[in-house]
Protein backbone atom coordinates (compact mmCIF):
# COMPACT_ATOMS: atom_id res chain seq x y z
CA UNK A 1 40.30 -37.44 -2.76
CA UNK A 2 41.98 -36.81 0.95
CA UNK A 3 43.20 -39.01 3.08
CA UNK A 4 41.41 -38.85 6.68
CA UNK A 5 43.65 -39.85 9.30
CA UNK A 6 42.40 -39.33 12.50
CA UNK A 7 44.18 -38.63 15.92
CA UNK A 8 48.20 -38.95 16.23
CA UNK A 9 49.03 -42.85 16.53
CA UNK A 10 50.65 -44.29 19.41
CA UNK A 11 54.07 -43.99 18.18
CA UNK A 12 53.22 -40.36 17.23
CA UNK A 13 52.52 -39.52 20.43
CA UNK A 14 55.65 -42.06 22.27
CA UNK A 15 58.26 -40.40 19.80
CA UNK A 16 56.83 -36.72 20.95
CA UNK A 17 57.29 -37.62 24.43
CA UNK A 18 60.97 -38.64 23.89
CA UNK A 19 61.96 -35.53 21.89
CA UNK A 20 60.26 -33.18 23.63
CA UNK A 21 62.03 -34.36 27.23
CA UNK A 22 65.47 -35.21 24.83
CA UNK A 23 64.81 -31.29 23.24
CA UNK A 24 64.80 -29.87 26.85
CA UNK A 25 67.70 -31.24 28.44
CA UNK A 26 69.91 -30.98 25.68
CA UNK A 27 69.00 -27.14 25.21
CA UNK A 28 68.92 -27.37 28.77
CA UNK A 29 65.82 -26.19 29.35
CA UNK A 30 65.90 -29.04 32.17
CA UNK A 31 69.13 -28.54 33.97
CA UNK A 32 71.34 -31.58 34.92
CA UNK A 33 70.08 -32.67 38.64
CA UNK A 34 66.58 -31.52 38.22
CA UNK A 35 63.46 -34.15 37.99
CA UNK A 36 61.50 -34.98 35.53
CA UNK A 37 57.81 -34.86 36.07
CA UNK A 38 56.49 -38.35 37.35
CA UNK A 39 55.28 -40.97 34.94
CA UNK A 40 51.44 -40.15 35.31
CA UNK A 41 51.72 -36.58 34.15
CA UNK A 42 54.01 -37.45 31.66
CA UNK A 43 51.16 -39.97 30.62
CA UNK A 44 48.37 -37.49 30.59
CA UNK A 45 50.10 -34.68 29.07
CA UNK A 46 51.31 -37.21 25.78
CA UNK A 47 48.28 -39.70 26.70
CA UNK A 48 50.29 -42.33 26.87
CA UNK A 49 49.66 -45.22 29.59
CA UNK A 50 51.95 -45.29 32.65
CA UNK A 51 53.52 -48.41 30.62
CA UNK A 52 54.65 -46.52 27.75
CA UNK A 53 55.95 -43.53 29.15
CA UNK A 54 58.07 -45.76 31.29
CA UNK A 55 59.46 -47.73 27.94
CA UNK A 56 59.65 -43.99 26.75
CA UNK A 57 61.93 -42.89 29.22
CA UNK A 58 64.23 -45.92 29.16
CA UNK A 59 65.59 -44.91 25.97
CA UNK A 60 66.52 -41.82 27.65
CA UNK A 61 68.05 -43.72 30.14
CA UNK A 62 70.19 -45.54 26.93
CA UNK A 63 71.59 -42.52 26.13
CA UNK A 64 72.65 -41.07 28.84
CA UNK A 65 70.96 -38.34 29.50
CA UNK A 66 68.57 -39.48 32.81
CA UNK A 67 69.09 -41.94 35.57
CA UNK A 68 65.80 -43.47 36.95
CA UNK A 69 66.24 -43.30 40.84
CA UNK A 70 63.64 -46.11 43.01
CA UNK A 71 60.96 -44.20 44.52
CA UNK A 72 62.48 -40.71 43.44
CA UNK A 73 62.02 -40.40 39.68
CA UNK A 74 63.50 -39.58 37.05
CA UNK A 75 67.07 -37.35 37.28
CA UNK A 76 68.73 -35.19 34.71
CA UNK A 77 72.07 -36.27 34.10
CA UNK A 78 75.32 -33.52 33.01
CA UNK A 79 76.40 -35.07 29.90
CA UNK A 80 79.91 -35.63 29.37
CA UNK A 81 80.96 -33.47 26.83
CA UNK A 82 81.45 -29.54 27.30
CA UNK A 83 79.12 -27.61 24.84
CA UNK A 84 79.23 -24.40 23.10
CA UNK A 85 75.80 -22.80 24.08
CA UNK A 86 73.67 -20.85 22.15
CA UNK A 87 70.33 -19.04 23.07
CA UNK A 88 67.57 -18.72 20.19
CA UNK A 89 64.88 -16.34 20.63
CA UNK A 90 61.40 -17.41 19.11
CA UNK A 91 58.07 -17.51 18.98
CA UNK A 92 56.07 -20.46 20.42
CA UNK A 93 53.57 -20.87 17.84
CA UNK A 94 56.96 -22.24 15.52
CA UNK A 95 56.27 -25.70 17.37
CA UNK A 96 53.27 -26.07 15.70
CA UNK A 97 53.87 -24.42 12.63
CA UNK A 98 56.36 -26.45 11.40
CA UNK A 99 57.77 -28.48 14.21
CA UNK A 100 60.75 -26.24 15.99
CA UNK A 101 60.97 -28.70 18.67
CA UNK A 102 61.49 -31.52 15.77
CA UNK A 103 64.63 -29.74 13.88
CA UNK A 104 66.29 -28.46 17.28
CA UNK A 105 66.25 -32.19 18.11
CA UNK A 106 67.62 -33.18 14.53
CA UNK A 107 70.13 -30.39 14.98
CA UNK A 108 71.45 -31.94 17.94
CA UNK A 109 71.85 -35.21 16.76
CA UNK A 110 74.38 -33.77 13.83
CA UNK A 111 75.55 -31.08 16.20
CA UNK A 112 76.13 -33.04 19.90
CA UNK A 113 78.49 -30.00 20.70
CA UNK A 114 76.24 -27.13 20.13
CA UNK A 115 73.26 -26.84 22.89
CA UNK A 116 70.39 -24.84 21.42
CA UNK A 117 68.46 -23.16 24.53
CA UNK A 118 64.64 -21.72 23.24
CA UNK A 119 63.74 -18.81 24.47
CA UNK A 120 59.98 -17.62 24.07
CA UNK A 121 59.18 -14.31 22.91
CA UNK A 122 56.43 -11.82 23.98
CA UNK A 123 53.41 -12.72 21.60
CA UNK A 124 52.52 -9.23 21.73
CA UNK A 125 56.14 -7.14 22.39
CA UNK A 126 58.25 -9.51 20.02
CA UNK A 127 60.59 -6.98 18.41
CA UNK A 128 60.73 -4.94 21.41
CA UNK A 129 61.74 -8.11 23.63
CA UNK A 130 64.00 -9.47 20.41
CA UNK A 131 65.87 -6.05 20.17
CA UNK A 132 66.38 -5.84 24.26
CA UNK A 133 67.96 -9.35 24.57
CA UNK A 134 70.20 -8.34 21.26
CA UNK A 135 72.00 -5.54 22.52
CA UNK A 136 72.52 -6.98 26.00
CA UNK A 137 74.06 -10.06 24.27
CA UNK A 138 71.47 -12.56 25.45
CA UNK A 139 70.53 -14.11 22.21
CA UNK A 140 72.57 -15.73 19.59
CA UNK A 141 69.82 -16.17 16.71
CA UNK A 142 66.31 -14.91 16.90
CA UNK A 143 63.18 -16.06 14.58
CA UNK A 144 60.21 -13.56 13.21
CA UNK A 145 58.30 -13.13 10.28
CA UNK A 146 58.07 -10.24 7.60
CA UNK A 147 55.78 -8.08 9.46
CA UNK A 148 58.15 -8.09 12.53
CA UNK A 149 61.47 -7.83 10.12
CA UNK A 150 59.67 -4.17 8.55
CA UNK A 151 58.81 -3.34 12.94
CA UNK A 152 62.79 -4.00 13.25
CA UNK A 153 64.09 -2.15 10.52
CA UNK A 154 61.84 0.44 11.39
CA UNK A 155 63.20 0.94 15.02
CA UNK A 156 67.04 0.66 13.62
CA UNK A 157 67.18 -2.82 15.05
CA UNK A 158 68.70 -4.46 11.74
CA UNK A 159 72.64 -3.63 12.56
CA UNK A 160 72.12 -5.92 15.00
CA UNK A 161 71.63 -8.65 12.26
CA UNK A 162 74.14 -10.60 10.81
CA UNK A 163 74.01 -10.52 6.47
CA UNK A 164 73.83 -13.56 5.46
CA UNK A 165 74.96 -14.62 1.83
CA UNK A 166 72.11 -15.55 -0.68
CA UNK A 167 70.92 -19.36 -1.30
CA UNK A 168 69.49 -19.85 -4.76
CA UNK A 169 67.93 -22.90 -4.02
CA UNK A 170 65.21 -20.88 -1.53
CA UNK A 171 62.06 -19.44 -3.13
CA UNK A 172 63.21 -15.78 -4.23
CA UNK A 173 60.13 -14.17 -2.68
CA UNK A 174 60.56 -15.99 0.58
CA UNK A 175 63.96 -14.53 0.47
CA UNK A 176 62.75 -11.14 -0.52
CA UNK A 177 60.79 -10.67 3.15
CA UNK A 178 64.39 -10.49 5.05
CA UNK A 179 66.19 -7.62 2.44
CA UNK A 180 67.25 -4.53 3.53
CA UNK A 181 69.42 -2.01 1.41
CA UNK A 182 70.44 -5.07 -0.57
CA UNK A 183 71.43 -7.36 2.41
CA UNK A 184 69.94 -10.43 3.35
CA UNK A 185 70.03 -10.82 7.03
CA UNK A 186 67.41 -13.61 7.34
CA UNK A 187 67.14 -17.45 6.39
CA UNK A 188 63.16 -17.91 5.18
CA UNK A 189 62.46 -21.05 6.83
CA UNK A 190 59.10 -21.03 5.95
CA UNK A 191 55.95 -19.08 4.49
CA UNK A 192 52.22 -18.87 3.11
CA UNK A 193 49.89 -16.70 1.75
CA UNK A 194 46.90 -15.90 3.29
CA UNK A 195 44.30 -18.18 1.79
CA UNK A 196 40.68 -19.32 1.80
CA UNK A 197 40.25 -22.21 3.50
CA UNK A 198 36.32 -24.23 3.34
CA UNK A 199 34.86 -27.29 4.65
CA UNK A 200 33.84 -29.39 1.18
CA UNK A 201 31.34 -31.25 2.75
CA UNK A 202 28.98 -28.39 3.77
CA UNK A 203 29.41 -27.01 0.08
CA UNK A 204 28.24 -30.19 -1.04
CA UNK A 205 25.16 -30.78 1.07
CA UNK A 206 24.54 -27.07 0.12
CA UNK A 207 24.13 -28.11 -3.40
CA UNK A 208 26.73 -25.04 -3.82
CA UNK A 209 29.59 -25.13 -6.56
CA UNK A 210 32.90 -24.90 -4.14
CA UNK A 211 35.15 -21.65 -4.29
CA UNK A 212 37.50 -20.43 -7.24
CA UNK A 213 39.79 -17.56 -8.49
CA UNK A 214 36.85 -15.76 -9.98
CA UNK A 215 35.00 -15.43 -6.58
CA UNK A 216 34.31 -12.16 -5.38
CA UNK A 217 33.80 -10.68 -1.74
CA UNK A 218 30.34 -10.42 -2.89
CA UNK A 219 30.06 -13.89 -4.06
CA UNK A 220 31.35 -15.35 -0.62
CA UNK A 221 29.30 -13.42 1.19
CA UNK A 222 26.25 -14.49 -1.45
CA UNK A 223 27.48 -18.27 -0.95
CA UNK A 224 27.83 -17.54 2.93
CA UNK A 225 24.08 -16.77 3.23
CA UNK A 226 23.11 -19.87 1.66
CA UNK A 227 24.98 -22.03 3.36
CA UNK A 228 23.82 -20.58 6.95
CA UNK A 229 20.53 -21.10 6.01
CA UNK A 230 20.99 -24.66 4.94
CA UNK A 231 22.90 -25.72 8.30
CA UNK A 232 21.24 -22.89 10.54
CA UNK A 233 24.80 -21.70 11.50
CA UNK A 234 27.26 -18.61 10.60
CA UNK A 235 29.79 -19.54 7.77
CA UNK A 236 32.93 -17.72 7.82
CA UNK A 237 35.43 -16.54 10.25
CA UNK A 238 38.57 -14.61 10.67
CA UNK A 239 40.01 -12.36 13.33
CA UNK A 240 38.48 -8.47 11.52
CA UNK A 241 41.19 -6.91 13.63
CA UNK A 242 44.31 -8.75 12.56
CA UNK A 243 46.74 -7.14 10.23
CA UNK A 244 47.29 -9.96 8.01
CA UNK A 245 43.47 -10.13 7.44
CA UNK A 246 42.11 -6.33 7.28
CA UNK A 247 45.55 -5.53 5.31
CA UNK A 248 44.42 -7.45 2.02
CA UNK A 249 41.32 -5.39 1.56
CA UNK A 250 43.95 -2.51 1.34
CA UNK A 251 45.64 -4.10 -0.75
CA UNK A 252 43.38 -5.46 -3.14
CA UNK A 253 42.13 -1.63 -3.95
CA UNK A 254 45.23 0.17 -3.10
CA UNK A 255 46.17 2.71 -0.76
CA UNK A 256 45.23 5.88 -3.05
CA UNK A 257 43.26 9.23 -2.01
CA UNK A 258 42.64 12.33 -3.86
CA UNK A 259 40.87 15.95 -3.22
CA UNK A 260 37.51 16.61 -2.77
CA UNK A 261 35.69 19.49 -3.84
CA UNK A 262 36.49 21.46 -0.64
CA UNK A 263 40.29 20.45 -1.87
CA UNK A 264 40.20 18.13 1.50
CA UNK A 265 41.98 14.88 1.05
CA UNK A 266 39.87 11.98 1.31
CA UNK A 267 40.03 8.43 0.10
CA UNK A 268 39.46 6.88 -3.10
CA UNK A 269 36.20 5.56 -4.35
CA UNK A 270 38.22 2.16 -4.75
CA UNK A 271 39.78 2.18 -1.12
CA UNK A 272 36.58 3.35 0.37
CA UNK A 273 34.49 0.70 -1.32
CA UNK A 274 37.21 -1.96 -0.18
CA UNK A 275 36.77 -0.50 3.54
CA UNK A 276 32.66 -0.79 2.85
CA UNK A 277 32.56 -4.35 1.26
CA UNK A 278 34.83 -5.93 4.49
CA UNK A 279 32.62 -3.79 7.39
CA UNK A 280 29.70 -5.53 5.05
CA UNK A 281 30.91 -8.82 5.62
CA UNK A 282 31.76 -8.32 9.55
CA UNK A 283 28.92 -7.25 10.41
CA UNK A 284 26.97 -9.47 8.83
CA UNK A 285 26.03 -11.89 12.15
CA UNK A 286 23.99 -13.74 10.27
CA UNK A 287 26.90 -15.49 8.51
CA UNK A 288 29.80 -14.10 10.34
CA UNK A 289 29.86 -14.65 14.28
CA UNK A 290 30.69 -11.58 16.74
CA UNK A 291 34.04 -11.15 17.52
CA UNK A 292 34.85 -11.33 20.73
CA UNK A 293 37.62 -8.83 21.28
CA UNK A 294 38.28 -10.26 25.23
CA UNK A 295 39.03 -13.09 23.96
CA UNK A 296 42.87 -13.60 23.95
CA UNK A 297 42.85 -16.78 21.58
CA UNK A 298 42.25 -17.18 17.72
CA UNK A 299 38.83 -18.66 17.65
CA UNK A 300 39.05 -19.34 13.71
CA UNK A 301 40.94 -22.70 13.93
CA UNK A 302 39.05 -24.08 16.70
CA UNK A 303 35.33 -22.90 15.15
CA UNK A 304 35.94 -24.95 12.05
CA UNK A 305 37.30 -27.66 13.67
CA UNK A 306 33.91 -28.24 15.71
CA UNK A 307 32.03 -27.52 11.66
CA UNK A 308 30.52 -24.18 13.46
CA UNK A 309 31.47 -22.36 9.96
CA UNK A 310 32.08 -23.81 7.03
CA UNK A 311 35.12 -21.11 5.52
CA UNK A 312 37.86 -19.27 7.04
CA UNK A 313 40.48 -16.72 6.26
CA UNK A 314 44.01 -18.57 6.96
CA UNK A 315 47.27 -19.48 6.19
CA UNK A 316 48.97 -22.97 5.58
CA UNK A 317 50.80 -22.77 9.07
CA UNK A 318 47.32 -22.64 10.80
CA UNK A 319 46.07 -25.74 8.74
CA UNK A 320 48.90 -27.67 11.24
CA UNK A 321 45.84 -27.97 13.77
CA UNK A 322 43.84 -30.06 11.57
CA UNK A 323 46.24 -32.20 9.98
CA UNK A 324 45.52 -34.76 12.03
CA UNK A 325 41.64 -34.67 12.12
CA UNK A 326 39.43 -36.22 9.41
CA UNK A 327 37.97 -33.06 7.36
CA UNK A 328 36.99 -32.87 4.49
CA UNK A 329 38.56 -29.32 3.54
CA UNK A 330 40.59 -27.79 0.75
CA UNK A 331 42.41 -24.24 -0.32
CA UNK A 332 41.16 -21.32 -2.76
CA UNK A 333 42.67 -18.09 -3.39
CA UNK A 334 41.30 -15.11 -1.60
CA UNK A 335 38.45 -13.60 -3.12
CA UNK A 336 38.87 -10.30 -5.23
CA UNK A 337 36.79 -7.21 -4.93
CA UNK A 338 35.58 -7.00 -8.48
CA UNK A 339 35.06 -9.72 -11.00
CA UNK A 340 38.77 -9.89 -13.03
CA UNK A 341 40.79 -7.93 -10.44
CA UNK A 342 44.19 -9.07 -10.41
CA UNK A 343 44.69 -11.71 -7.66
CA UNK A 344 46.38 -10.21 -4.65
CA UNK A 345 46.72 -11.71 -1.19
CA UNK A 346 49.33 -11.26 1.73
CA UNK A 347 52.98 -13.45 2.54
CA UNK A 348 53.47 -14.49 5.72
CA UNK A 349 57.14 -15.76 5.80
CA UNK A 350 58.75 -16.99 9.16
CA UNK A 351 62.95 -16.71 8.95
CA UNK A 352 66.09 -16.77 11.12
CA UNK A 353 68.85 -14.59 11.83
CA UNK A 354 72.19 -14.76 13.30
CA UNK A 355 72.43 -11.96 16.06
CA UNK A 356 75.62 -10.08 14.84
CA UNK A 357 77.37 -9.50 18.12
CA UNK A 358 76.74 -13.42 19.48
CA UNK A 359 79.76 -14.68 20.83
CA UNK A 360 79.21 -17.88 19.49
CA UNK A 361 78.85 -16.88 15.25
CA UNK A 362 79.98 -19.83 14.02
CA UNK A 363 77.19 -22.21 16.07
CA UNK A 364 75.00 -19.59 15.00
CA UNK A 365 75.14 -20.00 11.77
CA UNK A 366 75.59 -23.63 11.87
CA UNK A 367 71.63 -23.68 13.53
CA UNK A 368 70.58 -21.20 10.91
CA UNK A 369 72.03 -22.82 7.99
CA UNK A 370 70.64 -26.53 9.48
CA UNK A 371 67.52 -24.84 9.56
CA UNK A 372 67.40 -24.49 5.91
CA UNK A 373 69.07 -27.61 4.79
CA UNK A 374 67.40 -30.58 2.78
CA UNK A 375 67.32 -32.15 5.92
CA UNK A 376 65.30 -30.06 7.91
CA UNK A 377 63.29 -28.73 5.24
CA UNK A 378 62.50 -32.40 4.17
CA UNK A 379 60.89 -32.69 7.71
CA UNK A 380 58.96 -29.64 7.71
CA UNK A 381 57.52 -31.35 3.66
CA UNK A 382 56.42 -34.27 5.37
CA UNK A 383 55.43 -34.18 8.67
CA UNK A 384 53.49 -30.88 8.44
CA UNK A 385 51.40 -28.72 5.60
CA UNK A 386 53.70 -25.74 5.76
CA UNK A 387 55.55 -24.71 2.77
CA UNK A 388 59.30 -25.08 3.06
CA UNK A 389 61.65 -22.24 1.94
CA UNK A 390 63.68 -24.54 -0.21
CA UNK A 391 62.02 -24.83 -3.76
CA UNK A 392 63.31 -28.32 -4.31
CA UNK A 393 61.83 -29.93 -1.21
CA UNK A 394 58.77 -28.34 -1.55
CA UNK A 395 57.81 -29.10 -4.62
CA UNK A 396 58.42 -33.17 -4.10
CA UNK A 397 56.17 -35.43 -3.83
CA UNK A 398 55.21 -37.02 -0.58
CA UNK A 399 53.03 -39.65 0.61
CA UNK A 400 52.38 -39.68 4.24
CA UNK A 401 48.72 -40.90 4.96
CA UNK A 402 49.25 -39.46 8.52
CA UNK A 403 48.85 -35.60 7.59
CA UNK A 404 45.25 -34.96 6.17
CA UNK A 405 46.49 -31.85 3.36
CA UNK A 406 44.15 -30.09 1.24
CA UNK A 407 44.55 -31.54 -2.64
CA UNK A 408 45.11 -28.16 -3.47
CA UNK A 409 48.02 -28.15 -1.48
CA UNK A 410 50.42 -26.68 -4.34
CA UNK A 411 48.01 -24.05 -5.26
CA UNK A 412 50.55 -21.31 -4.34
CA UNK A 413 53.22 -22.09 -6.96
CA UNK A 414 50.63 -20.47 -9.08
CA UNK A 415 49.92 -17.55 -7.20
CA UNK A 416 53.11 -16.24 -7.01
CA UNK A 417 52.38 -12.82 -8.93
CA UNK A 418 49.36 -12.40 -6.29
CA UNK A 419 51.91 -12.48 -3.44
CA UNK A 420 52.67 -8.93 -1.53
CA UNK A 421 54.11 -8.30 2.10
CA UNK A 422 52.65 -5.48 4.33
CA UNK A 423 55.60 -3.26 3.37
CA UNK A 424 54.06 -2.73 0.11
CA UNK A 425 51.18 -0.81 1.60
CA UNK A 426 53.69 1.82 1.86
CA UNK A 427 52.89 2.52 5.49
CA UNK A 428 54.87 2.38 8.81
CA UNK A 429 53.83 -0.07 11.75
CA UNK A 430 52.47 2.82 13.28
CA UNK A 431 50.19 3.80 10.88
CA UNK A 432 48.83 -0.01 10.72
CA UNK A 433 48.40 -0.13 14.66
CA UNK A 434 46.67 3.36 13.75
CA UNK A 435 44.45 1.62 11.39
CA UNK A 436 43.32 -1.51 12.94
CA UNK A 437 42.37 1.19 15.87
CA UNK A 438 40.18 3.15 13.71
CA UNK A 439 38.50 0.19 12.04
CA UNK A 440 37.49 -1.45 14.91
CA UNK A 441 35.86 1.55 15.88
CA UNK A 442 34.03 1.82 12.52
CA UNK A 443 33.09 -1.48 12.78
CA UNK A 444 31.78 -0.88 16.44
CA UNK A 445 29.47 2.10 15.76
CA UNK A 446 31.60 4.33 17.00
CA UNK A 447 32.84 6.47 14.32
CA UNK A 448 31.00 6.97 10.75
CA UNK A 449 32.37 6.14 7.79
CA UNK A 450 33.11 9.89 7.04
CA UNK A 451 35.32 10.01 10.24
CA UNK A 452 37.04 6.84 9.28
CA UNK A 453 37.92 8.29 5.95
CA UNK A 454 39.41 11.67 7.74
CA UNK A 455 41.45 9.82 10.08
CA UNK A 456 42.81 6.97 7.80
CA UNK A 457 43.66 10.24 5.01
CA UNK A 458 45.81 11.48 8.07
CA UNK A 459 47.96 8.21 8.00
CA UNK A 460 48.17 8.04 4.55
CA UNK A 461 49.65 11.07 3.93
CA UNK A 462 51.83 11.43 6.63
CA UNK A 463 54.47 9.09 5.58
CA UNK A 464 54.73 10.55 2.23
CA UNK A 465 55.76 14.05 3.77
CA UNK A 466 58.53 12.86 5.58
């Protein structure tokens, strides 16, 4: 049975205001002489009282690193010592997914000579805005996941990588994301598969048995209709258009086409069924909401946190935004599209690289190599419901009555043969952007299926004749 913590406790939220302000002025995000903001927005933004942010900020004080001026504020002070400065280049969802601001802070701490700046990537141009501060020499290491890694290698970004030397104890598929000609030139810090995710309670008042590795699409979408008609709301939810969703129907049947009788290349029966069964579930509003394509935040997260559906499409790192809140959820593999198909689902796996012409290598490393250690992977283990990178830590046993995690937490050590990355499709980033293009406009009514198939053919073969 879960634990049900609720919201973050008071010294949750005190220690998150003192690392957050400690994280920014050692990086020097907050440059000696500036202010920080006054007490009061410091108390709304960690809701805090005035009182507490005040006993907040005189351990700051303690160590140095502010002076608290009468009817000023707060100042940054220079510290002492002169620093070797490095700038890391990553994405700001890493705060939440397994605590970024956390380990820079821990780094610190062991490291009071290195200063770790962040600096936040385009959501949306991340390779492009990696590879541009690369070559001009503005970043030292830089973060992305597998999906980005293939995007670099596939613009001749990856000589601007440092290889890195293998470390057993890291799971070898994590690892396997980051290879290139048989180089490693990223750390896996962390990674999940993409997962079914469902609210227990609704299955229960449904009267309905609760997912398992024999489900197929068909018998979500089955179990879907009768739980929207038990709690007169829609039941599952993902983002149609995102690649790490739409990706696993293609590769659950396989990217495979063949001749027709007019010796045309079309798509097989297999891939074209996979393409039917997800526009079936889509468009199903009855048990699957609209998606609002204006909008420019993931709604999944937020609609089962208010119960509006009762299963989504996710990873592990998403869980992060409920691990605080008192559901009653758990984890199932993703659904197959025929009874007895082999499992297969999608890896999302978030690493680190050293840039290879940084001028500062050796503090490079040092931040990548922390960022794999016991240490920090022991954090990631117990304050969040990520998977670490490092088997060991993992796999441990922890008891922290603080994080709400799904009992079947360690579900994925027995998934591992299901596990593919995007690369496996066989297809370029192109053709992917191509796709997600051309199924949105199936699903909108604006091509037919026959069109769909024609264009989607085009892709397919195209990489093959190069």
């Amino acid at each position: 049975m879960n634990n049900k913590p609720g919201r973050q406790s008071f010294q949750e939220r005190l220690d998150r205001l003192v690392g957050k302000l400690r994280t920014d002025i050692l990086s020097g995000v907050r440059q000696p002489g500036s202010y920080l903001p006054s007490e009061s927005m410091l108390a709304k933004q960690f809701q805090l009282s005035n009182k507490s942010v005040r006993r907040g900020l005189e351990l700051l004080v303690e160590e140095g690193l502010i002076v608290k001026i009468d009817r000023v504020g707060s100042m940054v002070m220079e510290t002492a010592q002169e620093k070797i400065r490095i700038n890391f280049g990553l994405n700001p969802s890493l705060t939440s997914d397994f605590l970024m601001d956390e380990l820079l802070l821990e780094f610190h701490r062991g490291n009071p000579g290195i200063q770790v700046r962040p600096i936040t990537l385009n959501n949306f141009e991340h390779v492009q805005s990696a590879g541009e501060m690369m070559e001009s020499g503005i970043l030292d290491v830089v973060s992305f996941n597998g999906l980005q890694f293939q995007e670099m290698v596939e613009s001749g970004l990856e000589p601007l990588l440092e290889p890195l030397s293998a470390d057993d104890a890291l799971y070898p598929i994590a690892n396997e994301a980051f290879i290139h000609q048989g180089q490693l030139l990223a750390y896996p810090i962390s990674f999940s598969p993409v997962v079914l995710c469902y609210n227990r309670a609704h299955f229960q008042e449904a009267d309905l048995p609760e997912p398992d590795s024999y489900w197929t699409w068909d018998d979500l979408m089955d179990a879907a209709a009768k739980l929207s008609a038990k709690r007169g709301r829609h039941a599952i939810y993902f983002v149609p258009a995102s690649e790490n969703r739409y990706s696993v129907f293609l590769l659950q049947s396989g990217l495979e086409w063949r001749n027709n009788v007019q010796s045309e290349g079309t798509l097989d029966p297999q891939l074209a069924n996979s393409l039917r069964t997800y526009s079936k579930l889509v468009n199903n509003h009855t048990i699957f909401p609209k998606y609002l394509a204006g909008d420019h935040e993931d709604q999944t997260i937020p609609l089962f946190k208010q119960q509006q559906v009762s299963m989504i499409v996710t990873t592990y790192f998403n869980l992060n935004e409920i691990k605080h809140l008192p559901l009653d959820y758990d984890l199932a593999p993703l659904p197959t599209l025929k009874t007895r198909d082999p499992q297969k689902t999608l890896l999302i796996t978030i690493g680190a690289a050293v840039v290879s012409n940084s001028r500062e290598k050796e503090a490079a490393r040092k931040l990548v190599d922390f960022l794999i250690s016991p240490e920090a992977q022991s954090i990631i283990r117990e304050k969040t419901v990520s998977i670490p990178a490092r088997k060991q830590v993992a796999e441990m046993s922890v008891d922290n009555r603080e994080i709400n995690r799904p009992s079947r937490y360690l579900m994925y050590r027995e998934l591992f043969p299901s596990f593919y990355y995007h690369r496996d499709l066989g297809l370029p980033i192109k053709a992917l952007t191509s796709f997600r293009k051309s199924l949105n406009a199936y699903w909108s009514n604006m091509i037919d299926e026959q069109e769909l198939h024609k264009v989607l053919s085009q892709w397919m073969t195209e990489p093959r004749s190069r």
